[in-house]
C-alpha atoms as a PDB file:
ATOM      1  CA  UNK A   1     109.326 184.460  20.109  1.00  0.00           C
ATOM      2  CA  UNK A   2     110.276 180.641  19.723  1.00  0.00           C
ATOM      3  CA  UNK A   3     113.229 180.847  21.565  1.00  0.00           C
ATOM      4  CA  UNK A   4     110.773 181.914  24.496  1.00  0.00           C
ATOM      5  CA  UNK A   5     108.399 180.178  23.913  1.00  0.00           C
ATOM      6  CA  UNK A   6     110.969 176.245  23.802  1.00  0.00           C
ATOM      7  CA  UNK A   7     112.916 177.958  26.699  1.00  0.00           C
ATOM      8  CA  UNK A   8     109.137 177.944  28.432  1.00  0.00           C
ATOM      9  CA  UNK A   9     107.995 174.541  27.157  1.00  0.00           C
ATOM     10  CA  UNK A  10     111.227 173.127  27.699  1.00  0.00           C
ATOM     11  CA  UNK A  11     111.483 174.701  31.731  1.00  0.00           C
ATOM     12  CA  UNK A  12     108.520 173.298  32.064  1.00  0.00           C
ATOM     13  CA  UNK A  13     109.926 169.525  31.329  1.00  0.00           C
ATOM     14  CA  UNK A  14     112.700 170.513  33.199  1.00  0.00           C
ATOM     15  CA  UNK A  15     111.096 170.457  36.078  1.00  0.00           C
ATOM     16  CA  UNK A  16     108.815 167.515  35.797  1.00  0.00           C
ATOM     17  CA  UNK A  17     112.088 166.026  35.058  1.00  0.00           C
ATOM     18  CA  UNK A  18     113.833 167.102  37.874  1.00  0.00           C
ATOM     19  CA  UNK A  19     110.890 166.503  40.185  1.00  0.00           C
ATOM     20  CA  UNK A  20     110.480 163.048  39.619  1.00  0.00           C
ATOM     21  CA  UNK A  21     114.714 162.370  39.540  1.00  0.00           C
ATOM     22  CA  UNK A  22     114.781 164.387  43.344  1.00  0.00           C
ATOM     23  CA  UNK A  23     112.016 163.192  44.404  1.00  0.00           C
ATOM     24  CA  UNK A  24     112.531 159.124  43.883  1.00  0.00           C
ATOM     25  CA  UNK A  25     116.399 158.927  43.484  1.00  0.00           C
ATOM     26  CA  UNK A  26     117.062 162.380  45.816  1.00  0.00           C
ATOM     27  CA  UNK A  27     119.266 165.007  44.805  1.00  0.00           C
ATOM     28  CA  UNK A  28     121.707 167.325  46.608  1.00  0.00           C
ATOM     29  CA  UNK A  29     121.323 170.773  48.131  1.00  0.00           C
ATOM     30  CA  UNK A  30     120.258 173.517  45.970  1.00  0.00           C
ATOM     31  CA  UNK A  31     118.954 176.969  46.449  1.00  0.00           C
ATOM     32  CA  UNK A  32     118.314 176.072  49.958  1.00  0.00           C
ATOM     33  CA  UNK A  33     116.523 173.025  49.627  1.00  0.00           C
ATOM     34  CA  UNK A  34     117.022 168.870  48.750  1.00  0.00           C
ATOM     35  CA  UNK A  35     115.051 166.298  46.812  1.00  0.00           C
ATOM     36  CA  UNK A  36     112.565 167.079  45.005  1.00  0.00           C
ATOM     37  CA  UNK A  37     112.491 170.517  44.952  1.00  0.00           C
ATOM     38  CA  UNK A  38     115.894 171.482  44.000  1.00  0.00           C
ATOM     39  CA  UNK A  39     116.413 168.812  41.409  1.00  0.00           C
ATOM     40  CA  UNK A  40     112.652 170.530  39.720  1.00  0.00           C
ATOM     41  CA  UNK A  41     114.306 173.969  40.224  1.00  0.00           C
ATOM     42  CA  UNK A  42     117.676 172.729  38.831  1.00  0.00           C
ATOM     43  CA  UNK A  43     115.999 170.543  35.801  1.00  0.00           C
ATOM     44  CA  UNK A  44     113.994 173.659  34.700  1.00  0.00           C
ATOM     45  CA  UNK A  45     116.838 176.182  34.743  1.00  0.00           C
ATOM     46  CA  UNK A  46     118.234 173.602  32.236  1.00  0.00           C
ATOM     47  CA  UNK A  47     115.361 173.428  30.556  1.00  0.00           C
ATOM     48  CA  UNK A  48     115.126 177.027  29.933  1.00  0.00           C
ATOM     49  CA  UNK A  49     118.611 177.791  28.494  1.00  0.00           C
ATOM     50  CA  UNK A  50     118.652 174.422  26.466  1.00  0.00           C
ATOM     51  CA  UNK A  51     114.791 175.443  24.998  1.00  0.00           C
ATOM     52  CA  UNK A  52     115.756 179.060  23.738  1.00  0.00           C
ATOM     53  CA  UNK A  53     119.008 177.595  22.190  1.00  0.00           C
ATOM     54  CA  UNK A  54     116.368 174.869  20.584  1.00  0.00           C
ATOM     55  CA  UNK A  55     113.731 177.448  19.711  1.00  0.00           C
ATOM     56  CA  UNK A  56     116.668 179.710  17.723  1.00  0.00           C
ATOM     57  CA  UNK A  57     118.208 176.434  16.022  1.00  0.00           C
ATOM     58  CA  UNK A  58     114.989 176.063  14.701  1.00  0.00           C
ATOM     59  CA  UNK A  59     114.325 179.336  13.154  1.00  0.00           C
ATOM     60  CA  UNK A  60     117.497 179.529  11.661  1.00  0.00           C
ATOM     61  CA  UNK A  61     117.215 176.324   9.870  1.00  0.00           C
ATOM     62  CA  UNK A  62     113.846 177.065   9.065  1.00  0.00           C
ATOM     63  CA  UNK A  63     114.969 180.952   7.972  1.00  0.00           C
ATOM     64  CA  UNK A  64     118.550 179.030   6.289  1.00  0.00           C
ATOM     65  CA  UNK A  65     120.612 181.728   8.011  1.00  0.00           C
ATOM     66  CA  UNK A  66     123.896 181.216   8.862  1.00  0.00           C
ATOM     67  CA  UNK A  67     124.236 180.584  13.059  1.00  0.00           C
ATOM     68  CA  UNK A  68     127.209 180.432  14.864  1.00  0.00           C
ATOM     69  CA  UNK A  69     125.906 177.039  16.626  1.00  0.00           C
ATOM     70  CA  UNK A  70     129.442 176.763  18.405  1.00  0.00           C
ATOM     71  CA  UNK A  71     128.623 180.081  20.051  1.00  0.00           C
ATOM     72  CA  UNK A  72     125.513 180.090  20.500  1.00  0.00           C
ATOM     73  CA  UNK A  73     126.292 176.726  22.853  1.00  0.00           C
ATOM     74  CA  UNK A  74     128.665 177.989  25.157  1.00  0.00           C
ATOM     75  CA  UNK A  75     126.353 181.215  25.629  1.00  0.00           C
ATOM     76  CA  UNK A  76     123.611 178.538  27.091  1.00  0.00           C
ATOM     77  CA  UNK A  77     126.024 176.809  28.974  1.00  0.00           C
ATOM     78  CA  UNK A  78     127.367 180.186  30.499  1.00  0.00           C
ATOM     79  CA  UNK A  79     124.051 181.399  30.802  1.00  0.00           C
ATOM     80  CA  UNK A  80     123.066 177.977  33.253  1.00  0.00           C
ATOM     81  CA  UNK A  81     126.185 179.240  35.015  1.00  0.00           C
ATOM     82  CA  UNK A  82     124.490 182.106  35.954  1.00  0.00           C
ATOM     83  CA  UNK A  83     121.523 180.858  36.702  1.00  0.00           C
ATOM     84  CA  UNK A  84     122.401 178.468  38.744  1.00  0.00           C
ATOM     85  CA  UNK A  85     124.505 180.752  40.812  1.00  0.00           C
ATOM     86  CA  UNK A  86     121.970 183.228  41.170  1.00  0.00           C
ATOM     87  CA  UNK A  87     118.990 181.022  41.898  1.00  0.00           C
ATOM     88  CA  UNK A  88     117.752 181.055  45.681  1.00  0.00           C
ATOM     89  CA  UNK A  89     114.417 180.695  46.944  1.00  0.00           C
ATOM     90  CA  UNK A  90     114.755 184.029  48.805  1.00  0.00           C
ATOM     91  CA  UNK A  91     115.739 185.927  45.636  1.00  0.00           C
ATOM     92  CA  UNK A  92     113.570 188.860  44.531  1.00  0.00           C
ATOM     93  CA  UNK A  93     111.011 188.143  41.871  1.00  0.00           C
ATOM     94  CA  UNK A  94     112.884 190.223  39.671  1.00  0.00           C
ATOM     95  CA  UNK A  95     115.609 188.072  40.043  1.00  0.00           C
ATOM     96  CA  UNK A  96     113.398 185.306  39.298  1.00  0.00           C
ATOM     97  CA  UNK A  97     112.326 187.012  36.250  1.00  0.00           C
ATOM     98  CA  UNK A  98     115.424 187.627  34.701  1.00  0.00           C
ATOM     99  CA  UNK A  99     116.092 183.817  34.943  1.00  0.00           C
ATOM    100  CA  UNK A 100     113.198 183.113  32.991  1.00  0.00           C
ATOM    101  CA  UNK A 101     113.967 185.499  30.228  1.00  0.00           C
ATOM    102  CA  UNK A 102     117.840 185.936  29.919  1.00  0.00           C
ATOM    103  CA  UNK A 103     118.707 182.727  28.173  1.00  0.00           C
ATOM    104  CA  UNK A 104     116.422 183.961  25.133  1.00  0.00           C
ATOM    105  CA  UNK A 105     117.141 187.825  25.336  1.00  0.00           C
ATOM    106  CA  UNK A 106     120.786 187.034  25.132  1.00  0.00           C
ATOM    107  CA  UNK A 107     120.844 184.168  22.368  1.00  0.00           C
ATOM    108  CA  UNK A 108     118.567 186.504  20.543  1.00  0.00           C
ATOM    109  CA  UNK A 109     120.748 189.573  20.771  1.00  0.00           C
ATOM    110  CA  UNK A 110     123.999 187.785  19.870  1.00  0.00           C
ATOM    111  CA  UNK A 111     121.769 186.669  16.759  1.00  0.00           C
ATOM    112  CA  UNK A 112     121.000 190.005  15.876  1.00  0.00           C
ATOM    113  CA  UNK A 113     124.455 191.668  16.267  1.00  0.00           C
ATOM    114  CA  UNK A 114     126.045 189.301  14.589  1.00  0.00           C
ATOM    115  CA  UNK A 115     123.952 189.977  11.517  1.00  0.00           C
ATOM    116  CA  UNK A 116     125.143 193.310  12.307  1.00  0.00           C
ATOM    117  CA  UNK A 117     121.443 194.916  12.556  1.00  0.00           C
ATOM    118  CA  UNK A 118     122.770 196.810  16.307  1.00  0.00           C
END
């Protein structure tokens, strides 16, 4: 539930963020659009892998469980990958769905199995 809830809280700075970078300093083409709509949309992707990441550091420390931090990096960082490539504004909603929740579902399951609980 907290990696959800920083990848949500975190999206959501994202694309303030983003908003306010495209829309004064402009930023390239994505998904279909420029400025300051694909620099929000870009930002909050971001935002989203790099808050469930945050929201699992944090229960780990708090839970002083071992976490594979090295791992659980490069999942967020493939995870944007996907994201990103996915992402267009014509894109079903569940599409846009799985966006929003795949960062956490897979940092959380990769959490789990390596405790060996699946």
């Amino acid at each position: 539930m907290s990696s959800l809830v920083c990848s949500v809280l975190m999206g959501i700075f994202g694309l303030i963020f983003g908003a306010t970078i495209g829309g004064n300093f402009g930023f390239p083409a994505f998904g279909g659009n420029v400025g300051y709509e694909s620099g929000g949309v870009f930002f909050a992707i971001v935002g989203l892998s790099l808050g469930s990441l945050l929201g699992m550091m944090i229960v780990k420390n708090i839970q002083k469980e071992k976490f594979s931090y090295k791992l659980a990096t490069i999942i967020a960082i493939v995870v944007v990958c996907i994201s990103v490539v996915l992402f267009d504004y014509n894109m079903p909603r569940v599409v846009g769905l799985m966006i929003v929740l795949l960062p956490s579902s897979v940092l959380t399951v990769v959490s789990v199995c390596k405790k060996g609980k699946i």
